[in-house]
Protein backbone atom coordinates (compact mmCIF):
# COMPACT_ATOMS: atom_id res chain seq x y z
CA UNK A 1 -28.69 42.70 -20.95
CA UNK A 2 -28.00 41.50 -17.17
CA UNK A 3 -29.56 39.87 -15.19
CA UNK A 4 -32.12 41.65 -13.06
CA UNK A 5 -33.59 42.60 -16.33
CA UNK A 6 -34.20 39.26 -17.67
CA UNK A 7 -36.04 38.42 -14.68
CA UNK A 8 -38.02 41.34 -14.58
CA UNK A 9 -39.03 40.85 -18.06
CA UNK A 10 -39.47 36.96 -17.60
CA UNK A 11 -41.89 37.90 -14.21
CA UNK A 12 -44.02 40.10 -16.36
CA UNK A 13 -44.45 37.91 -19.21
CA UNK A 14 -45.58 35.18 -17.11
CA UNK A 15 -48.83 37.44 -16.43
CA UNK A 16 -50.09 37.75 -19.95
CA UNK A 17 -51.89 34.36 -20.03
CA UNK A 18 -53.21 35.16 -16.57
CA UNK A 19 -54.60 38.55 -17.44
CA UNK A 20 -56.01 36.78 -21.43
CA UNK A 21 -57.69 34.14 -19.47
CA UNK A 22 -59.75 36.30 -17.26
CA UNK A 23 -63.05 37.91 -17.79
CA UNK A 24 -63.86 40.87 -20.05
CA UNK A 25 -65.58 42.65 -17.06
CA UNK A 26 -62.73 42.02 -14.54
CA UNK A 27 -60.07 42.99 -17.36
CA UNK A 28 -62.19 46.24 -17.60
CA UNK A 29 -62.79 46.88 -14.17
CA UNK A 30 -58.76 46.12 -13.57
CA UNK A 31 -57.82 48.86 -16.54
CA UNK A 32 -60.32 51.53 -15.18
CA UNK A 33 -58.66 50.83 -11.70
CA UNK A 34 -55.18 50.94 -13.24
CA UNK A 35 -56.08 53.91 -15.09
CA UNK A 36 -57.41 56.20 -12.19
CA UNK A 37 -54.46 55.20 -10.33
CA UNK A 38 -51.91 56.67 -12.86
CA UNK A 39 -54.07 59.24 -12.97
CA UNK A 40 -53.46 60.09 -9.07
CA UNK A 41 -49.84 59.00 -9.47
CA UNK A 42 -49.42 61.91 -12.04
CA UNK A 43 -50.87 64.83 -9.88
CA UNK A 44 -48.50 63.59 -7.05
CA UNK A 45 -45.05 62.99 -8.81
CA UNK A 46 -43.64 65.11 -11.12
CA UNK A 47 -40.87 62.83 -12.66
CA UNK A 48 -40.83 59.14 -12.87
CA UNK A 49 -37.93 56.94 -13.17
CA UNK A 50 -37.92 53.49 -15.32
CA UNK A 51 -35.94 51.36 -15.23
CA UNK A 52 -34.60 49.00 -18.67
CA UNK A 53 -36.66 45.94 -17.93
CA UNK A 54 -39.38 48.77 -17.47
CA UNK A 55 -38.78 50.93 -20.82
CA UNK A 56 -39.07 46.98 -22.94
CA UNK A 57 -41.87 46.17 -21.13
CA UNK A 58 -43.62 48.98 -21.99
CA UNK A 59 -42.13 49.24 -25.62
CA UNK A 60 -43.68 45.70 -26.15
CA UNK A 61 -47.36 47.17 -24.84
CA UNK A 62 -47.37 50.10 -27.06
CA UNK A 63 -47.29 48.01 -30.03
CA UNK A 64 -50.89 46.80 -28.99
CA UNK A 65 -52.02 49.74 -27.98
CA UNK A 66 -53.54 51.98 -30.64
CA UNK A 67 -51.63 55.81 -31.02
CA UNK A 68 -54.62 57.68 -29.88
CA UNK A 69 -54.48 56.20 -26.57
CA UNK A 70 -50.67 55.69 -25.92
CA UNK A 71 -50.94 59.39 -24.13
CA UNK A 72 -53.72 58.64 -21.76
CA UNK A 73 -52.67 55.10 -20.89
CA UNK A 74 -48.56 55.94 -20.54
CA UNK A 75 -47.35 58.45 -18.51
CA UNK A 76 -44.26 59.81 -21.05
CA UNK A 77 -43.74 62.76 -23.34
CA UNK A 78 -42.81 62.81 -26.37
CA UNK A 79 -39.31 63.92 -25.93
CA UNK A 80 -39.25 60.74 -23.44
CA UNK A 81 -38.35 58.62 -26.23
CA UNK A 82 -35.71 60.76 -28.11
CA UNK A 83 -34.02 60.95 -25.15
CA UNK A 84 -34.06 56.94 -24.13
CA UNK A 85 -32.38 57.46 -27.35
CA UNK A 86 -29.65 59.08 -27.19
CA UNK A 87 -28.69 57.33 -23.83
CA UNK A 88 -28.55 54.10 -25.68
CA UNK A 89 -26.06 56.03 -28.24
CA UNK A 90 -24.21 57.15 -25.47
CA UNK A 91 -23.80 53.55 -23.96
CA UNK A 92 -22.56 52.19 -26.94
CA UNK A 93 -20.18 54.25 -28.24
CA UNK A 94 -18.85 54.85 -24.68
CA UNK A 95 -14.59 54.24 -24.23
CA UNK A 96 -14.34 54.44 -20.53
CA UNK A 97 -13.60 50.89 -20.16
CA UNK A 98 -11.47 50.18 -23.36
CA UNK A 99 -8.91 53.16 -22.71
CA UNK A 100 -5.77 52.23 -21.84
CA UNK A 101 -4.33 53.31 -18.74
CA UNK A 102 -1.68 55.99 -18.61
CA UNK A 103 1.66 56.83 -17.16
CA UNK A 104 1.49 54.74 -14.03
CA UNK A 105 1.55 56.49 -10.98
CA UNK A 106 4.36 56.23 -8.37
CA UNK A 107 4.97 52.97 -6.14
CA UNK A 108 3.86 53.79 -2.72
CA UNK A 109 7.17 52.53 -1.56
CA UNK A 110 8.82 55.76 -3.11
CA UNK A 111 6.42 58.32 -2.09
CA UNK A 112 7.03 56.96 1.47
CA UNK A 113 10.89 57.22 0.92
CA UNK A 114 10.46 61.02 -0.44
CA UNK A 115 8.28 62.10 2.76
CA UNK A 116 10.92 60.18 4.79
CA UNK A 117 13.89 62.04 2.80
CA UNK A 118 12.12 65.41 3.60
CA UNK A 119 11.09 65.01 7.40
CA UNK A 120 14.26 63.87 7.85
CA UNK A 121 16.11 66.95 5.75
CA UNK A 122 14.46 69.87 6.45
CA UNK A 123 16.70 71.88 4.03
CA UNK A 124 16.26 69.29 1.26
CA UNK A 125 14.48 70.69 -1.61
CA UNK A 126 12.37 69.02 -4.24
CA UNK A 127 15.57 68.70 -6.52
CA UNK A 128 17.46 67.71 -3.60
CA UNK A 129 15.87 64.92 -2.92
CA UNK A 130 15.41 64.01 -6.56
CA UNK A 131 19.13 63.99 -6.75
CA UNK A 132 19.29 61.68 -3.15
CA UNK A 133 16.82 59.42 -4.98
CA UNK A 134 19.15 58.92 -8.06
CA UNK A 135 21.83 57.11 -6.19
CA UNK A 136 19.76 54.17 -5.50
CA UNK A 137 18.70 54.20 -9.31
CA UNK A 138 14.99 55.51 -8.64
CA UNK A 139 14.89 57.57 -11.55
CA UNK A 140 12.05 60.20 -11.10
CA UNK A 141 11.43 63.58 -12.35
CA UNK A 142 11.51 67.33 -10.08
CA UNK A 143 8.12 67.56 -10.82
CA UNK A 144 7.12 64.54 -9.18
CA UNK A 145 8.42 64.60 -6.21
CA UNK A 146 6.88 68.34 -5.91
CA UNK A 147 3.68 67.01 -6.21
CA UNK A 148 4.33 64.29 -4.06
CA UNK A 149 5.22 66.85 -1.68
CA UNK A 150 2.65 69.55 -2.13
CA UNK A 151 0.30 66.48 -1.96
CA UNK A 152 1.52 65.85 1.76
CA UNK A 153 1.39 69.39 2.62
CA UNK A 154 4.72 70.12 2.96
CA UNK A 155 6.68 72.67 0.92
CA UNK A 156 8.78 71.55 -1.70
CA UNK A 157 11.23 74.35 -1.17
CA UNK A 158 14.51 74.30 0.88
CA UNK A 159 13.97 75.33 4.45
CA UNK A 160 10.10 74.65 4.43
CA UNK A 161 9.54 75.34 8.23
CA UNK A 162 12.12 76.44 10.98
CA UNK A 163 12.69 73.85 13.42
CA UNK A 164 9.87 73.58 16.31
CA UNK A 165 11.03 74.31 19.62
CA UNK A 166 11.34 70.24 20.63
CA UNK A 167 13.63 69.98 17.62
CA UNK A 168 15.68 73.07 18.82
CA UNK A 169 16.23 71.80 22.38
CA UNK A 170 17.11 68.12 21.04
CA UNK A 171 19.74 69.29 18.56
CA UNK A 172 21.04 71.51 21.49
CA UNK A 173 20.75 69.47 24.43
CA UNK A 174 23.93 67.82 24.36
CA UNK A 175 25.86 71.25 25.16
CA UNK A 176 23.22 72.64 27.83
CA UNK A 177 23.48 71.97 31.52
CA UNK A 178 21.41 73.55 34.23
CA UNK A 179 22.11 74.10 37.83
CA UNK A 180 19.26 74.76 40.52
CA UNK A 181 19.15 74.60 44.78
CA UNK A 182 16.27 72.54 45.94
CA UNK A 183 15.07 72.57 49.78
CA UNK A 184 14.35 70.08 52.33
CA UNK A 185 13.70 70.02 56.66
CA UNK A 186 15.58 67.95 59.39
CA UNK A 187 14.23 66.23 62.33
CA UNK A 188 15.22 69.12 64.13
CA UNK A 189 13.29 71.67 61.19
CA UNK A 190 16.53 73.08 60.05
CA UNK A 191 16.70 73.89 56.12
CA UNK A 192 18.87 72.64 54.09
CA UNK A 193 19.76 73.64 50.57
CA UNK A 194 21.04 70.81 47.75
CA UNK A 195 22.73 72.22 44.77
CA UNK A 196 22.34 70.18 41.85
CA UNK A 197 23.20 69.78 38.61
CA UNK A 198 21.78 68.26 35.44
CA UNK A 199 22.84 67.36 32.07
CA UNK A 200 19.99 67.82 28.98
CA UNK A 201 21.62 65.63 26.58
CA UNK A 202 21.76 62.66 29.50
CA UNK A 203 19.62 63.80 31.68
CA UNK A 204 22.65 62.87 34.18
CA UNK A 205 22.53 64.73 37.19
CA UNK A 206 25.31 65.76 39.70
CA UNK A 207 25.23 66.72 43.36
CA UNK A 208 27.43 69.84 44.11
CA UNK A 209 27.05 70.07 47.85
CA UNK A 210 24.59 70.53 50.88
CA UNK A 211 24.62 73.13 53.02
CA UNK A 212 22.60 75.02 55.54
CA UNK A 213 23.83 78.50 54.66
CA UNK A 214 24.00 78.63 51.03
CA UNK A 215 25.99 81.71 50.71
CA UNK A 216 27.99 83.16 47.13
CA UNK A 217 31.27 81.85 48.69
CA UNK A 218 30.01 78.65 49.51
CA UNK A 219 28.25 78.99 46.33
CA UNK A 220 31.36 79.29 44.31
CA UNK A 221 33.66 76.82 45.91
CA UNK A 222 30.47 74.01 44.83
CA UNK A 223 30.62 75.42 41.36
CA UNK A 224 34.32 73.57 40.91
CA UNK A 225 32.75 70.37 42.17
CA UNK A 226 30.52 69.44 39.06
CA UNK A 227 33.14 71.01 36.58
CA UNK A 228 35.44 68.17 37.96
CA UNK A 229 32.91 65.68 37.64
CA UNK A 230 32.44 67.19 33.73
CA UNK A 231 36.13 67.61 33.28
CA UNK A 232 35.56 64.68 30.48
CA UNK A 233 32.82 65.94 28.58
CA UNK A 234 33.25 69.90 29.54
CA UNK A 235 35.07 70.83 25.91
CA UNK A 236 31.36 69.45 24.61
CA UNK A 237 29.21 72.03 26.65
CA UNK A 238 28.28 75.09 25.36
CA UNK A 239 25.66 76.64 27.92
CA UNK A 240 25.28 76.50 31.67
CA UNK A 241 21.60 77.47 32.59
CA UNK A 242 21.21 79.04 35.91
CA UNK A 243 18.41 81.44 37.58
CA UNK A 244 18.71 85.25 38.67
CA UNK A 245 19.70 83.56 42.57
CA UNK A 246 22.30 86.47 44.11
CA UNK A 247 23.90 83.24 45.63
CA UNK A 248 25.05 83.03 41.76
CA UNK A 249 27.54 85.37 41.42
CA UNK A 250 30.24 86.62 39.13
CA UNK A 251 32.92 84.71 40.39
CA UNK A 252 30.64 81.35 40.12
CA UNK A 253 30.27 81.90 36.38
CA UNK A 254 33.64 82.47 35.63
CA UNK A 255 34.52 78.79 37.19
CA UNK A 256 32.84 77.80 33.84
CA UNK A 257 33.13 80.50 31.62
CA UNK A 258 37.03 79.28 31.98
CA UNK A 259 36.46 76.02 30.62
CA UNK A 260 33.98 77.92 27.50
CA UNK A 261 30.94 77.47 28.40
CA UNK A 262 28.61 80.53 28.36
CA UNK A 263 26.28 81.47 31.05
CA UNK A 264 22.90 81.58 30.21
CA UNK A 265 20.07 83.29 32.83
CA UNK A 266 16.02 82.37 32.74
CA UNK A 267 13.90 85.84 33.12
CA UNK A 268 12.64 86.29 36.53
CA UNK A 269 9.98 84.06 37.97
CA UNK A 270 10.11 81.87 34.88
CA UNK A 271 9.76 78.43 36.20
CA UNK A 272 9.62 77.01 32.60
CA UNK A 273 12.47 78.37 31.00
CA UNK A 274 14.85 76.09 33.15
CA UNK A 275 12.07 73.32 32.80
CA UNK A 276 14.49 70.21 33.17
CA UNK A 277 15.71 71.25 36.06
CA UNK A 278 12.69 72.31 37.84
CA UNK A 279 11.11 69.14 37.00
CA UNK A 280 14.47 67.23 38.64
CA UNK A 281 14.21 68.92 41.63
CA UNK A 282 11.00 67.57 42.56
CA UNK A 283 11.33 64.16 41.41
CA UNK A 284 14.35 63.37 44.47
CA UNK A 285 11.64 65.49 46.49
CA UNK A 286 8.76 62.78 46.11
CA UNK A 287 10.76 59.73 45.59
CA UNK A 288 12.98 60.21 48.53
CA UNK A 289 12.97 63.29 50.69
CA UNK A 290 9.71 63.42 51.63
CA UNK A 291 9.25 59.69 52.24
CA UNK A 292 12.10 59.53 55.13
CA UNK A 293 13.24 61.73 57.73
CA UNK A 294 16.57 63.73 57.34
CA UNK A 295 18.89 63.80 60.25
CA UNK A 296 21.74 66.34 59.38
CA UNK A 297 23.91 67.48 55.89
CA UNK A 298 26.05 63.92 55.86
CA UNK A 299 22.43 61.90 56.15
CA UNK A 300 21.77 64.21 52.79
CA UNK A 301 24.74 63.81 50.95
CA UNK A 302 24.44 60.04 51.81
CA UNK A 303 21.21 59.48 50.57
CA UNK A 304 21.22 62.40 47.73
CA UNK A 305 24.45 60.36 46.72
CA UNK A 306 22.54 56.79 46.54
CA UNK A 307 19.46 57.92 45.07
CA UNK A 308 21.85 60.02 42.59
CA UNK A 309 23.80 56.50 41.64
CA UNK A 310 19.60 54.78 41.06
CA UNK A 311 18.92 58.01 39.12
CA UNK A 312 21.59 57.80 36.83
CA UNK A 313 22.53 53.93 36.34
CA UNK A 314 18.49 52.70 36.51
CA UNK A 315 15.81 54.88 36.72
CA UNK A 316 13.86 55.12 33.05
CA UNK A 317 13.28 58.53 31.30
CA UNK A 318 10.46 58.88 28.90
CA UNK A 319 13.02 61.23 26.94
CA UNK A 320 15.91 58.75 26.49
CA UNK A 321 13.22 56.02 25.33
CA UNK A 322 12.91 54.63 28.97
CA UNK A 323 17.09 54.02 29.23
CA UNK A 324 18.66 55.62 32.13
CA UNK A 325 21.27 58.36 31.58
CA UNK A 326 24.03 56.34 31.71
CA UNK A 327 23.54 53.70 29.69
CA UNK A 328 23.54 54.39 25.75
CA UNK A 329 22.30 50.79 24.53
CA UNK A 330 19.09 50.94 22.77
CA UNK A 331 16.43 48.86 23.76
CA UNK A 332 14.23 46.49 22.12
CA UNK A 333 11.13 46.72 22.66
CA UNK A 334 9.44 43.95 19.90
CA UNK A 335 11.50 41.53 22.35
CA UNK A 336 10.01 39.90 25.04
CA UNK A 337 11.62 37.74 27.48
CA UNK A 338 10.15 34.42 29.05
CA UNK A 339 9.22 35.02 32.54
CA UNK A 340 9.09 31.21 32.68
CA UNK A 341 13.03 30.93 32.08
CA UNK A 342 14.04 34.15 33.45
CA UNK A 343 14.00 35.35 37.25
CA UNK A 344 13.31 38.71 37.84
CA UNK A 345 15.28 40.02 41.06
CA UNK A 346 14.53 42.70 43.49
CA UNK A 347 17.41 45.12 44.88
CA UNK A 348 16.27 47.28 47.39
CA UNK A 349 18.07 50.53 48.16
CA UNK A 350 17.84 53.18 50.73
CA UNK A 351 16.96 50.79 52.91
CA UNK A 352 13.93 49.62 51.14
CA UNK A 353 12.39 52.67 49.94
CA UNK A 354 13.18 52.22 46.54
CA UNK A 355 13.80 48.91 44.66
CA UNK A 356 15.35 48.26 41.47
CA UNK A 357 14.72 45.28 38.80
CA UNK A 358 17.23 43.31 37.18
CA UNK A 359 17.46 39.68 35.72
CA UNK A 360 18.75 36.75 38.04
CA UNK A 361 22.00 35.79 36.86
């Protein structure tokens, strides 16, 4: 018996000798109240709900009470009883609490190791990865790990989903480059045309030449400027990304189709497909160009060249986990350095238009 019905039962006992030692007219006018007012309880509520210290108490009363008037004084049935019965059955011969558990489930440690294994494998089956899991002596069944995995919502099967296109450009990037003219006025308004060129695996970019008259010839003699700068890493390049320009011609492709790499061309007036590259062009646009005034083609190529050297060797990309393109260190970014000990320099280049950040030696 717990608690709360102890007290309940205690409370209720300590009214007896208070309701004895009253008078025989208040007792009587107290039952005739009582009694009308189960009377209205029972036209207004259809089912009522007792709890244990309730059912005793009024187990103990109907012992005093003679059988004629158990009916009009208690508001139960007679299959009330029968059925306090049978719950008290049920309660004791109940197992829930003395079963023993049963298999034990999987450590949470290995179902976070299977949905690593299959993220990370998108070919790896359920019986793959069973297999993978064997080596380190985690012995658990095929069927397991399929539930583990239909659990998750992924497919247990080999080649579950295709790559997205994120995935597709990462795993490609390395072998793509892209090549794009950007514009910009002199002092004197006279247009002149940048060609530049950009790396997706590094986001590395390249300046080809400046001109004023960007024609196919001109065009083409560029084109052998950036395949020198890429003579290292040109028998890793696979694709050269360009845009329907007639400035592009036949003879321009064939500069790198001789080193291999196959000439790719975004649909017409299709910004996005040759999205890195748009996107480069206007960053050298609002950083630099339109923050200073341009004098002639070797003012360009001087400060397209300094800005190009910041670019590659400082400035942070969000894609490279905020490392510049030419550095291949990872960073760390649970470490935090003392600004108490160490000096944080300014470098300003350009002139001061742009400043860079390193620690004081």
């Amino acid at each position: 018996m717990s608690l709360s019905v102890v007290a309940t039962l205690v409370r209720d006992l300590i009214t007896v000798p208070a309701a004895v030692l009253r008078s025989r007219m208040a007792k009587d006018a107290e039952v005739l109240a009582l009694r009308h007012e189960n009377a209205v309880l029972r036209r207004q509520i259809a089912r009522v709900c007792y709890e244990p210290a309730d059912r005793i108490w009024l187990a103990a009363l109907s012992r005093l009470i003679p059988r004629e008037r158990r009916r009009q004084v208690f508001a139960l049935t007679p299959t009330t009883l029968p059925a306090w019965h049978r719950q008290l059955l049920a309660r004791k011969w109940a197992f829930t609490q003395r079963r023993r558990p049963g298999r034990p489930s999987t450590a949470p440690a290995v179902k976070q190791l299977i949905l690593r294994l299959a993220r990370e494998n998108r070919t790896w089956g359920h019986r793959r990865i069973q297999d993978e899991l064997a080596r380190p002596d985690y012995a658990i069944a095929p069927s397991t790990v399929r539930e583990i995995l239909h659990a998750a919502g992924i497919d247990p099967a080999p080649q579950r989903s295709g790559p997205t296109w994120r995935q597709f450009l990462t795993d490609q990037a390395h072998g793509i480059i892209a090549a794009d003219f950007l514009h910009l006025d002199t002092v004197s308004l006279k247009r002149l045309y940048p060609l530049v060129v950009i790396e997706h695996g590094t986001r590395r970019l390249h300046l080809a030449g400046v001109t004023a008259h960007p024609t196919a010839q001109w065009t083409v003699q560029q084109a052998r400027n950036p395949a020198v700068i890429l003579d290292r890493r040109i028998d890793s390049l696979r694709f050269l990304l360009r845009d329907r320009d007639s400035k592009y011609t036949r003879a321009f492709d064939a500069v790198f189709e001789a080193d291999g790499v196959e000439i790719l061309l975004s649909p017409p007036r299709a910004p996005k497909a040759n999205t890195i590259c748009e996107r480069v062009v206007g960053t050298p646009r609002r950083e630099l160009l339109d923050r200073m005034l341009i004098h002639n083609e070797a003012h360009t190529v001087k400060a397209l060249t300094e800005y190009i050297q910041h670019y590659n060797g400082h400035r942070p990309h969000q894609s490279r986990q905020q490392l510049p393109p030419d550095s291949d260190q990872p960073s760390n970014p649970a470490a935090i350095t003392d600004l108490q000990a160490h000096r944080i320099r300014r470098q300003p280049i350009l002139g001061g238009l742009i400043n860079q950040y390193h620690h004081a030696a």
